[in-house]
N, C-alpha and C. Protein backbone atom coordinates (compact mmCIF):
# COMPACT_ATOMS: atom_id res chain seq x y z
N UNK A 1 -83.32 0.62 17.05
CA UNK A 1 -81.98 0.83 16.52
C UNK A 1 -81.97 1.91 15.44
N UNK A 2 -82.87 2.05 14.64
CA UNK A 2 -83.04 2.87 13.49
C UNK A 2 -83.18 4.48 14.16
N UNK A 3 -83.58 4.54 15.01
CA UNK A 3 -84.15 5.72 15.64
C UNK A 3 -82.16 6.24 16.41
N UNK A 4 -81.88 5.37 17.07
CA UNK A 4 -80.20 5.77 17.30
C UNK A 4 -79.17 5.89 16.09
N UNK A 5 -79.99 5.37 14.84
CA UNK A 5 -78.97 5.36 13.82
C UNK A 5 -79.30 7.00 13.46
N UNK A 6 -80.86 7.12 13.21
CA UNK A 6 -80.84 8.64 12.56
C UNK A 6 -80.56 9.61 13.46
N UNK A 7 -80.43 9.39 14.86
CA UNK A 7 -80.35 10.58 15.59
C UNK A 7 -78.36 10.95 15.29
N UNK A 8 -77.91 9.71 15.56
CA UNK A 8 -76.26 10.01 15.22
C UNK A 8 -75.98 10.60 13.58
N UNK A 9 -76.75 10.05 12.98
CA UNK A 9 -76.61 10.54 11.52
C UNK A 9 -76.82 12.23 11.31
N UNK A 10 -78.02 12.41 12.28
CA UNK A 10 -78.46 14.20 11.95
C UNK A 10 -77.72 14.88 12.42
N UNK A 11 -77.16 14.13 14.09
CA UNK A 11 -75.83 14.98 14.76
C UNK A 11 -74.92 15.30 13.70
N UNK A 12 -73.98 14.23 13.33
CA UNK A 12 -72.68 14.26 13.00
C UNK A 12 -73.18 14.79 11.74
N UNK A 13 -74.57 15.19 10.54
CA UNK A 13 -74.61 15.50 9.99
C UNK A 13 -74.43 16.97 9.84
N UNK A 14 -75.09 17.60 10.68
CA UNK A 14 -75.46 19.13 11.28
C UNK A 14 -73.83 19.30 11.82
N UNK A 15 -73.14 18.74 12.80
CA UNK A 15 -71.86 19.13 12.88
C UNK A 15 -71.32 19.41 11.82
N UNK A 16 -70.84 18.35 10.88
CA UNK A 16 -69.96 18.65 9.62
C UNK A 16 -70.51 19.58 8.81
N UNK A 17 -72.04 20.18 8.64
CA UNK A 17 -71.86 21.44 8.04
C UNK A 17 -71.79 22.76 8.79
N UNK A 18 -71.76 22.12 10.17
CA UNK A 18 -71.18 23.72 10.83
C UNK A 18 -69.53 23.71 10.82
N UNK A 19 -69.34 22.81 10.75
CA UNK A 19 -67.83 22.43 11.25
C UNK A 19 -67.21 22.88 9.81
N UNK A 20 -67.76 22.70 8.95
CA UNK A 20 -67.40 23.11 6.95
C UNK A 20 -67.47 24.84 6.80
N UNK A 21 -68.67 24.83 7.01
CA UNK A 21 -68.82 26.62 7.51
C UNK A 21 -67.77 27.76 8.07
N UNK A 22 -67.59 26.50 9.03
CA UNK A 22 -67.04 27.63 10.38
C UNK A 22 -65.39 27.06 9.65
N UNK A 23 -65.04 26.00 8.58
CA UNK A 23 -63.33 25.80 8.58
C UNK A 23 -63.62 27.44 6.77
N UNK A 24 -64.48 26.86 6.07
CA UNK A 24 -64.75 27.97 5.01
C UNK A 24 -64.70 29.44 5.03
N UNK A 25 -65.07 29.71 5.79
CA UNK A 25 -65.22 30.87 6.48
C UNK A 25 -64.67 31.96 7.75
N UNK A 26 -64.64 31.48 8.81
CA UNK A 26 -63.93 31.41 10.06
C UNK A 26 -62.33 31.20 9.94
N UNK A 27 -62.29 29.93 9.53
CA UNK A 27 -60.93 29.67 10.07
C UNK A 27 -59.85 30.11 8.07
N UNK A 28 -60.23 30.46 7.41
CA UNK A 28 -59.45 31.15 6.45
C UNK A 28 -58.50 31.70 6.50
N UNK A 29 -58.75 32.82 7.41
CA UNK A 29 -58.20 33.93 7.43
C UNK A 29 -56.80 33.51 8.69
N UNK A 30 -56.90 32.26 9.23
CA UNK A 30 -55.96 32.06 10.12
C UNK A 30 -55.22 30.57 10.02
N UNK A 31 -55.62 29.93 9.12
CA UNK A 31 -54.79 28.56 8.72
C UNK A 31 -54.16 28.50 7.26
N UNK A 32 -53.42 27.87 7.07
CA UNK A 32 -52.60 27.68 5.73
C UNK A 32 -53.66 26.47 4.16
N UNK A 33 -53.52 27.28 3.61
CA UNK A 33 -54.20 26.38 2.39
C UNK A 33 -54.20 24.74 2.80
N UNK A 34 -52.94 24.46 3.12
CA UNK A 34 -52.88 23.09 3.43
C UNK A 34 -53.55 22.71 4.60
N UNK A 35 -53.59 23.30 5.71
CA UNK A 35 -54.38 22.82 6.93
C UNK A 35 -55.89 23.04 6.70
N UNK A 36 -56.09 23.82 5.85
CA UNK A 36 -57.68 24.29 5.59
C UNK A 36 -57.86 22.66 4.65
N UNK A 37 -57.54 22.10 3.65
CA UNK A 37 -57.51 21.24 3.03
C UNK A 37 -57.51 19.52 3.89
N UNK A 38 -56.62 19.92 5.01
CA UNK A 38 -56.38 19.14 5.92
C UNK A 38 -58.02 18.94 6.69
N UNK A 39 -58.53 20.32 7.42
CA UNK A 39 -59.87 20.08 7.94
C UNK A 39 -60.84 19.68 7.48
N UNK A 40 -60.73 20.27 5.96
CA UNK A 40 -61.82 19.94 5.13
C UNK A 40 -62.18 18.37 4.84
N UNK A 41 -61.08 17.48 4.81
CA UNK A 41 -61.03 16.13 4.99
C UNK A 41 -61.89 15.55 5.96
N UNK A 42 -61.13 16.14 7.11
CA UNK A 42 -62.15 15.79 8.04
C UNK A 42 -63.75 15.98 8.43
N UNK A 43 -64.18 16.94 7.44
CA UNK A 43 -65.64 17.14 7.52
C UNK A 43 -66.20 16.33 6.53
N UNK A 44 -65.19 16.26 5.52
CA UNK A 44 -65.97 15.68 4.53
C UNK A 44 -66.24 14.04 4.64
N UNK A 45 -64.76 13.09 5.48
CA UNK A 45 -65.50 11.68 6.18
C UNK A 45 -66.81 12.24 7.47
N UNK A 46 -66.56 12.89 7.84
CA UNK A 46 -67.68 12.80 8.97
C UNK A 46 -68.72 12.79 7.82
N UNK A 47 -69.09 14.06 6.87
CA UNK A 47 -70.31 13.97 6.46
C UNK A 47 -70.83 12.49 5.35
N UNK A 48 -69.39 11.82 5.11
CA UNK A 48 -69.64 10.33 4.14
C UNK A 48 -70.25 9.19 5.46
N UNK A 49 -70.06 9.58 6.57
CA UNK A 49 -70.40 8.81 7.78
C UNK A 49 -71.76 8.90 7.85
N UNK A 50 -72.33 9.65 8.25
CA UNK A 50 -73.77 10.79 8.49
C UNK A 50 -74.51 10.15 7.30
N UNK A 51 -73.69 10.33 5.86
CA UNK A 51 -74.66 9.44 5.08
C UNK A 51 -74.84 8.24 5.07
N UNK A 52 -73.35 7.12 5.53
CA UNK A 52 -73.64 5.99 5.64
C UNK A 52 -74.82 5.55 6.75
N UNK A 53 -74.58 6.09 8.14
CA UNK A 53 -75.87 6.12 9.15
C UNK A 53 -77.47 5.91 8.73
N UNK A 54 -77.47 6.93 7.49
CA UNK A 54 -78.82 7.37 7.27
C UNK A 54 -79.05 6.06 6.50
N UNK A 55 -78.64 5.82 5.54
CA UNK A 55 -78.14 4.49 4.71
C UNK A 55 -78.65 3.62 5.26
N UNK A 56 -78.19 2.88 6.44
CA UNK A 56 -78.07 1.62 7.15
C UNK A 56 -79.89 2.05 8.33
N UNK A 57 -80.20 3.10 8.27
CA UNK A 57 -81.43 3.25 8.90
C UNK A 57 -82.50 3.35 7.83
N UNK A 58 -82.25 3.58 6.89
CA UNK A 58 -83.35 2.92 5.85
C UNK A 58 -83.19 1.86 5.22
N UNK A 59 -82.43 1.01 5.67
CA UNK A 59 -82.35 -0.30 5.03
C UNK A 59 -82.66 -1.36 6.26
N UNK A 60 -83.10 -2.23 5.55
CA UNK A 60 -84.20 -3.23 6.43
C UNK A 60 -83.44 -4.52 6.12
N UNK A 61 -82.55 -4.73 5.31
CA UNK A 61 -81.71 -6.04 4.89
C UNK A 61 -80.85 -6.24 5.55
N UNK A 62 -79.98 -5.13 6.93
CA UNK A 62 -79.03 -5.30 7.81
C UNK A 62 -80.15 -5.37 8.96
N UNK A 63 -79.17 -6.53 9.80
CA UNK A 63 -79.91 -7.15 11.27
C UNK A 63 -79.43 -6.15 12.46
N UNK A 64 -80.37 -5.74 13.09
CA UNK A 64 -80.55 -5.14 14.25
C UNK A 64 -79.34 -4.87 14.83
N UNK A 65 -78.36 -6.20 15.12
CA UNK A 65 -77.42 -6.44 15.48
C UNK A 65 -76.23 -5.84 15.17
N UNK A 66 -76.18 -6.35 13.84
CA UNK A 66 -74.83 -5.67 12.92
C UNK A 66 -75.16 -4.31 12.49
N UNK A 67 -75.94 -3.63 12.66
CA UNK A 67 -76.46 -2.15 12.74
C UNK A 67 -76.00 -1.45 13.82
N UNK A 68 -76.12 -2.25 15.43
CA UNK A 68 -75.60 -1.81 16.50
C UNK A 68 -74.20 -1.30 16.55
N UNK A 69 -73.63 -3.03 15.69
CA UNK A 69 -71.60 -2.68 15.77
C UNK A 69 -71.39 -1.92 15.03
N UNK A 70 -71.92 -1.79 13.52
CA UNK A 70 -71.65 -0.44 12.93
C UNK A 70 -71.84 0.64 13.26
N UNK A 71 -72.59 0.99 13.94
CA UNK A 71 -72.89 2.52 14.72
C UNK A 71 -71.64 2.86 15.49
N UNK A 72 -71.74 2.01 16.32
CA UNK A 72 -70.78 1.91 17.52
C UNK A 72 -69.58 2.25 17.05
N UNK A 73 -68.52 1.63 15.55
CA UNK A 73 -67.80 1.51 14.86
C UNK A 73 -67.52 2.87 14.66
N UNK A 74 -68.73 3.27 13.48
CA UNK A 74 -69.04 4.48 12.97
C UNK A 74 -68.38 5.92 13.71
N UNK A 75 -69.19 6.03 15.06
CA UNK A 75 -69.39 6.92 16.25
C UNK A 75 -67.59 6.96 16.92
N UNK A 76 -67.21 6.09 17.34
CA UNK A 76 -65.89 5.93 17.85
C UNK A 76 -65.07 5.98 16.51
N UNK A 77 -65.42 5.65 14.96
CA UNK A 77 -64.27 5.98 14.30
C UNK A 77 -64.16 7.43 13.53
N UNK A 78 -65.39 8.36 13.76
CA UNK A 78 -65.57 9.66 13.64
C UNK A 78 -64.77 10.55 14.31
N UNK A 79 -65.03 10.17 15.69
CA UNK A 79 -64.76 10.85 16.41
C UNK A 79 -63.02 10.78 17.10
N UNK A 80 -62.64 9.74 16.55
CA UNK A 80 -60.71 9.46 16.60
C UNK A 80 -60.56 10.21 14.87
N UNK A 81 -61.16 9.37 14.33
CA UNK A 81 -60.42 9.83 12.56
C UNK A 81 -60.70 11.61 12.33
N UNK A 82 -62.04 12.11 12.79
CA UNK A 82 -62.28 13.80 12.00
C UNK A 82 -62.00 14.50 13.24
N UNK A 83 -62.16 13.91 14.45
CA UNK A 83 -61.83 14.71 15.56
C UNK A 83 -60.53 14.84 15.71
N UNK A 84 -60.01 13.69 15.52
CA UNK A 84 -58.20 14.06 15.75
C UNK A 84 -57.72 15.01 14.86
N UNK A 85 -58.11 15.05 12.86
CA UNK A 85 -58.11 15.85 12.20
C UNK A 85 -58.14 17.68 12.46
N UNK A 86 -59.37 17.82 12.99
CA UNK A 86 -59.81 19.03 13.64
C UNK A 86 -58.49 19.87 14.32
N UNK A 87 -58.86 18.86 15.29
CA UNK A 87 -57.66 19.43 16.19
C UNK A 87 -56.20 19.54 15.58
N UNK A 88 -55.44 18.47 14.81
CA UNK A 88 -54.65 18.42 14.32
C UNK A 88 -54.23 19.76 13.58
N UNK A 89 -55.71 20.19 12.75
CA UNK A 89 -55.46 21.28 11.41
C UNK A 89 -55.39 22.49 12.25
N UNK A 90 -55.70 22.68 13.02
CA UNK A 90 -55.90 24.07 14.24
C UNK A 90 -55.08 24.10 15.30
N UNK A 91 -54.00 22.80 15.12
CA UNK A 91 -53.08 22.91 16.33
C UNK A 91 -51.95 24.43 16.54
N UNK A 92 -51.78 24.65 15.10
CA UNK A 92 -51.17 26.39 15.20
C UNK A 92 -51.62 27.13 15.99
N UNK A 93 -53.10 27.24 16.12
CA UNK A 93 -53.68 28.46 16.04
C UNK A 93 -54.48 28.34 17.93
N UNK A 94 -54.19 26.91 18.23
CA UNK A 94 -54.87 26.82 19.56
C UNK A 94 -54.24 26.97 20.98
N UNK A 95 -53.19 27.40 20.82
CA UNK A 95 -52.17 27.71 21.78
C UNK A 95 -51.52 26.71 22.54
N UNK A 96 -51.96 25.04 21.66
CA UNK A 96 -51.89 24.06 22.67
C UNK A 96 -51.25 22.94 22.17
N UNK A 97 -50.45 22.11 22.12
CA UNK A 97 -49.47 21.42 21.18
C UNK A 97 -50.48 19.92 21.51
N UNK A 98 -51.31 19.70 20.14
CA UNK A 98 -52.20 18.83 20.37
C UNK A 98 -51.68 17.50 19.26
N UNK A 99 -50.34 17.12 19.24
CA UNK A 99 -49.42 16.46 17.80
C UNK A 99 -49.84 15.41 18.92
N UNK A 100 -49.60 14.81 19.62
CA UNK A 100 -50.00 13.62 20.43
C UNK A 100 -50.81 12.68 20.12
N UNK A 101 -52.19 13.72 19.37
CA UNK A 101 -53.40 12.87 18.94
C UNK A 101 -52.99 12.58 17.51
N UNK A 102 -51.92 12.57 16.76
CA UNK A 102 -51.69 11.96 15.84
C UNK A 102 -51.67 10.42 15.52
N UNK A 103 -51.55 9.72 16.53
CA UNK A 103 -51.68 8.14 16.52
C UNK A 103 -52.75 7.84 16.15
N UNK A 104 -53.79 9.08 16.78
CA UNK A 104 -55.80 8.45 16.84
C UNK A 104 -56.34 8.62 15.76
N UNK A 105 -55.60 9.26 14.65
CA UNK A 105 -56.18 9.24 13.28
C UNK A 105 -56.33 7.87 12.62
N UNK A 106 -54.86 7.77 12.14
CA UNK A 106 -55.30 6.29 11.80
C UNK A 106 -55.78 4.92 12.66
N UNK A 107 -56.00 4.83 13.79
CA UNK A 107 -57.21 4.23 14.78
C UNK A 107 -58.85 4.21 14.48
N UNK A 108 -58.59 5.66 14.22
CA UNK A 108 -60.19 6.31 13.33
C UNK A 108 -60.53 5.80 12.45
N UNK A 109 -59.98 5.93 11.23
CA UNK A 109 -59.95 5.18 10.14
C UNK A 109 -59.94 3.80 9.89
N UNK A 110 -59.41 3.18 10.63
CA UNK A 110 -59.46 1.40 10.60
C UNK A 110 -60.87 1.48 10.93
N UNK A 111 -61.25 2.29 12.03
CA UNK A 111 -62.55 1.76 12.39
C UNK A 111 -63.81 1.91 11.92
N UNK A 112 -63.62 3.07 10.84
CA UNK A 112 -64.68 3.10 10.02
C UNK A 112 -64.53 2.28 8.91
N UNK A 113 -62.92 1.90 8.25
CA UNK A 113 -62.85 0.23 7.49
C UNK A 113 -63.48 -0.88 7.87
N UNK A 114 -63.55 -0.83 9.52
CA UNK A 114 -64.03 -2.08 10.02
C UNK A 114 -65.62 -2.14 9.98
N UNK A 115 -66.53 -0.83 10.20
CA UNK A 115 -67.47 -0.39 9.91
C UNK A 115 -67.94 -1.04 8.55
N UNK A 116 -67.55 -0.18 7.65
CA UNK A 116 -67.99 -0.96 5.97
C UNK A 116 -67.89 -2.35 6.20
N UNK A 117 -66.79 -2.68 6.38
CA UNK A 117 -66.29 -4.16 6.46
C UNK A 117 -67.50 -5.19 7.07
N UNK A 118 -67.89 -4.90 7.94
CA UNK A 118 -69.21 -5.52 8.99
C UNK A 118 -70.39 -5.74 7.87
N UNK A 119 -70.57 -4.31 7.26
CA UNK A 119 -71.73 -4.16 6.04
C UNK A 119 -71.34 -5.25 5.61
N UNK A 120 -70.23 -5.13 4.77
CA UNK A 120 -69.96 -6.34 3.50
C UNK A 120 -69.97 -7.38 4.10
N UNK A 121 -69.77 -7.83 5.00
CA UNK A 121 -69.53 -9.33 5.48
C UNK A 121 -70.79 -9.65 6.35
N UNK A 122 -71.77 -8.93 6.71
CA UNK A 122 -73.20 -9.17 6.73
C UNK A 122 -74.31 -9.62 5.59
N UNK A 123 -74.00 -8.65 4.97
CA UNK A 123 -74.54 -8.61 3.56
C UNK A 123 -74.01 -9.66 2.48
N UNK A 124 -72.83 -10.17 2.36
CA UNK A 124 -72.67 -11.24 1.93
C UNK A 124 -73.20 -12.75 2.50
N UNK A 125 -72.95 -12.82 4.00
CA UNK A 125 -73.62 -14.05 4.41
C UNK A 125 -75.57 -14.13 4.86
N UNK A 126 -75.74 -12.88 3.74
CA UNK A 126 -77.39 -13.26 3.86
C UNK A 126 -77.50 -14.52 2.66
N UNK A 127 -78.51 -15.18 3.23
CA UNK A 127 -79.37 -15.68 2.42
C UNK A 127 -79.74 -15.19 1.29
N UNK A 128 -79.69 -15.57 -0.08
CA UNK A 128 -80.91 -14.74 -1.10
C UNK A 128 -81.62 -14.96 -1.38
C-alpha cells in the first residue's frame, strides 16, 4: 500500500509543479489575474494532497485498510476538485465551453473532506 501511496504522491506531486509552472508562466500572458488565482488554487490543493499521500506513507499508525480509502478518496477528489478547477480557469482560452464541470468541484472537495475525515476517525478509534 505504501508503495501506491508514494507513487500517487510523486505523480500528483510532479504534476502540480508543472501544472504551477506552466499556469506562472505560460498561461499569464492569456488569463485574467483572477483565473490565474483561480488555477493557482487548484495546484496548490493538489500539491497539499501529494503531501498528505507522502504523510500517510510514512506513517505506520494508519491500517493498510484506511490508507487504501484514503488514497482512493484522495485520487478521485483531486482529480474532480483541481481538475475541474484547471479546466474551469482556461475555459476562455480553450475554445470549448467546459462550465458543465462546475458541479464536480465541489464533489472534489467533499471528497478530500471525507479523506481527512477517515484519518481523524481512524486515528481516534486507535487504541493508545
Amino acid at each position: 500500500m505504501n508503495r501506491k501511496l508514494l507513487l500517487a504522491a510523486s505523480i500528483f506531486g510532479i504534476l502540480s509543479i508543472v501544472l504551477g509552472a506552466f499556469g506562472a508562466h505560460g498561461l499569464k500572458a492569456v488569463l485574467s489575474p483572477e483565473q490565474l488565482l483561480t488555477f493557482e488554487t487548484g495546484v496548490k490543493y493538489q500539491m497539499y494532497h501529494a503531501l498528505f499521500l507522502l504523510f500517510l506513507a510514512s506513517n505506520s499508525i494508519v491500517s493498510d485498510q484506511a490508507k487504501k480509502v484514503i488514497l482512493y478518496l484522495v485520487i478521485v477528489g483531486i482529480c474532480f476538485f483541481s481538475g475541474s478547477i484547471y479546466v474551469l480557469a482556461t475555459n476562455d482560452i480553450s475554445g470549448f465551453d467546459f462550465s458543465f464541470v462546475g458541479p464536480i468541484t465541489p464533489i472534489g472537495g467533499l471528497l478530500l473532506i471525507l479523506a481527512w475525515g477517515k484519518l481523524v476517525l481512524h486515528v481516534f478509534n486507535q487504541k493508545a
